[in-house]
Protein backbone atom coordinates (compact mmCIF):
# COMPACT_ATOMS: atom_id res chain seq x y z
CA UNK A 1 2.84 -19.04 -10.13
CA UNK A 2 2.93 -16.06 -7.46
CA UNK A 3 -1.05 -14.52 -6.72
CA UNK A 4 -0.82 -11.06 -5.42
CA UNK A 5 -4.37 -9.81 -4.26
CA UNK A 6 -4.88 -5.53 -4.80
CA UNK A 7 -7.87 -4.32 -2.39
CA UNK A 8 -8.99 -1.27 -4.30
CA UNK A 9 -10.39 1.40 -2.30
CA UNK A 10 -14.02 2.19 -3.14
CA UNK A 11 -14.03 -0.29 -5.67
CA UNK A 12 -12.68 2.13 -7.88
CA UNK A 13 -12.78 1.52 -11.85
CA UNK A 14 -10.24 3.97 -12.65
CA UNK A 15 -7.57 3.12 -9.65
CA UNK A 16 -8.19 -0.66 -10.90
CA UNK A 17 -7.30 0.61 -14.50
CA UNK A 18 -3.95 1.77 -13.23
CA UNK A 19 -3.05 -1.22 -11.14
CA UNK A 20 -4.11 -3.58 -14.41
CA UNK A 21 -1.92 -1.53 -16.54
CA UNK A 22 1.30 -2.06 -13.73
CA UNK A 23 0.95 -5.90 -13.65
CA UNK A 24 0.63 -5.89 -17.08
CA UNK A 25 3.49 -4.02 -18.15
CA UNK A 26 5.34 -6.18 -15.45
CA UNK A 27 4.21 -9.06 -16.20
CA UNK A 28 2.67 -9.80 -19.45
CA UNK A 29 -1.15 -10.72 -20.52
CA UNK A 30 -1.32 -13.86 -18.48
CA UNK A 31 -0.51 -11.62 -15.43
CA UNK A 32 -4.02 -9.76 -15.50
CA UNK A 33 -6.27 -13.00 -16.62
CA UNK A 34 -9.32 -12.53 -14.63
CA UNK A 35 -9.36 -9.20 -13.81
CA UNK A 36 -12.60 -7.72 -15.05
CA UNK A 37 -14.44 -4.70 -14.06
CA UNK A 38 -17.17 -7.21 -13.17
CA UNK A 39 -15.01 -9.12 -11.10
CA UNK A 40 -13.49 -5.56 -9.06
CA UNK A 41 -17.35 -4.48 -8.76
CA UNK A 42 -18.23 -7.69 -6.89
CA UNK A 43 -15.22 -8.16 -4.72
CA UNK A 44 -13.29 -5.19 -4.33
CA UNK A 45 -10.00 -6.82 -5.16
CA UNK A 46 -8.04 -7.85 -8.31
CA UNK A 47 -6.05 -10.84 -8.25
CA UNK A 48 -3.03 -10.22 -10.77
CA UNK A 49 -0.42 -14.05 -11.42
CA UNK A 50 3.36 -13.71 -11.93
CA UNK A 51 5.91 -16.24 -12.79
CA UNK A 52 8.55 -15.55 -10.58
CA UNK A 53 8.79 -14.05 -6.68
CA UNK A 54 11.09 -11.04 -8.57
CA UNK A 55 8.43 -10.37 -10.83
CA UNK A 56 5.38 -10.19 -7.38
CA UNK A 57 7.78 -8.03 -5.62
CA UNK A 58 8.65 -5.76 -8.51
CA UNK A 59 4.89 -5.17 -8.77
CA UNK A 60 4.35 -4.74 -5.05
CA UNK A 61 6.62 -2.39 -5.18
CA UNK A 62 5.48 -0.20 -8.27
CA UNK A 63 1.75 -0.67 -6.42
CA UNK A 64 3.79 1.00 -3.56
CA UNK A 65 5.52 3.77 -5.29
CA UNK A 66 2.52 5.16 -7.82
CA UNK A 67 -0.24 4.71 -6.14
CA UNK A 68 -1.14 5.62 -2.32
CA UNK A 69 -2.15 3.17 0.30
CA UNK A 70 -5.19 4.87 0.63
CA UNK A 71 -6.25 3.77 -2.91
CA UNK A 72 -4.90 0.36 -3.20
CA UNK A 73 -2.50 -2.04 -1.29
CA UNK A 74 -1.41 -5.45 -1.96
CA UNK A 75 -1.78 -8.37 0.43
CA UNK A 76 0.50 -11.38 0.77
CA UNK A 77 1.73 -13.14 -2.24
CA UNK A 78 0.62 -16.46 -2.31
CA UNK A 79 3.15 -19.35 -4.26
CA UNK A 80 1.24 -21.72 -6.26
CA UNK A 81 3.62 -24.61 -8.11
């Protein structure tokens, strides 16, 4: 399992929205388990699971391409067996 952490500027509700539906449509259900609007409010960051390293970086790179830095970036993926 690949963790890839989103810092969402301003805590955002709406910007979080859009980067929930991205790792959902790239990865499935089990890709956004965990990311509440609680859980944004209180940290700041989701933290959205893939299966594979293709399936992180595919992500990163939609995160990348739709939605300015300035709104939300993704840190380093982190591999968990």
């Amino acid at each position: 399992m690949i963790e890839v952490k989103v810092i969402i500027h301003g805590k955002d509700r709406k910007v979080g929205a859009m980067v929930k539906a991205l790792a959902f449509e790239i990865g499935n259900k089990y890709a956004v388990v965990g990311a509440k609007k609680e859980f944004l409010a209180n940290t700041g960051y989701y933290v959205f699971h893939f299966d594979s390293p293709q399936r992180a970086d595919e992500f990163r790179d939609a995160v990348a391409t739709y939605l300015p830095v300035r709104l939300a970036k993704c840190e380093d993926s982190v591999w968990l067996p």
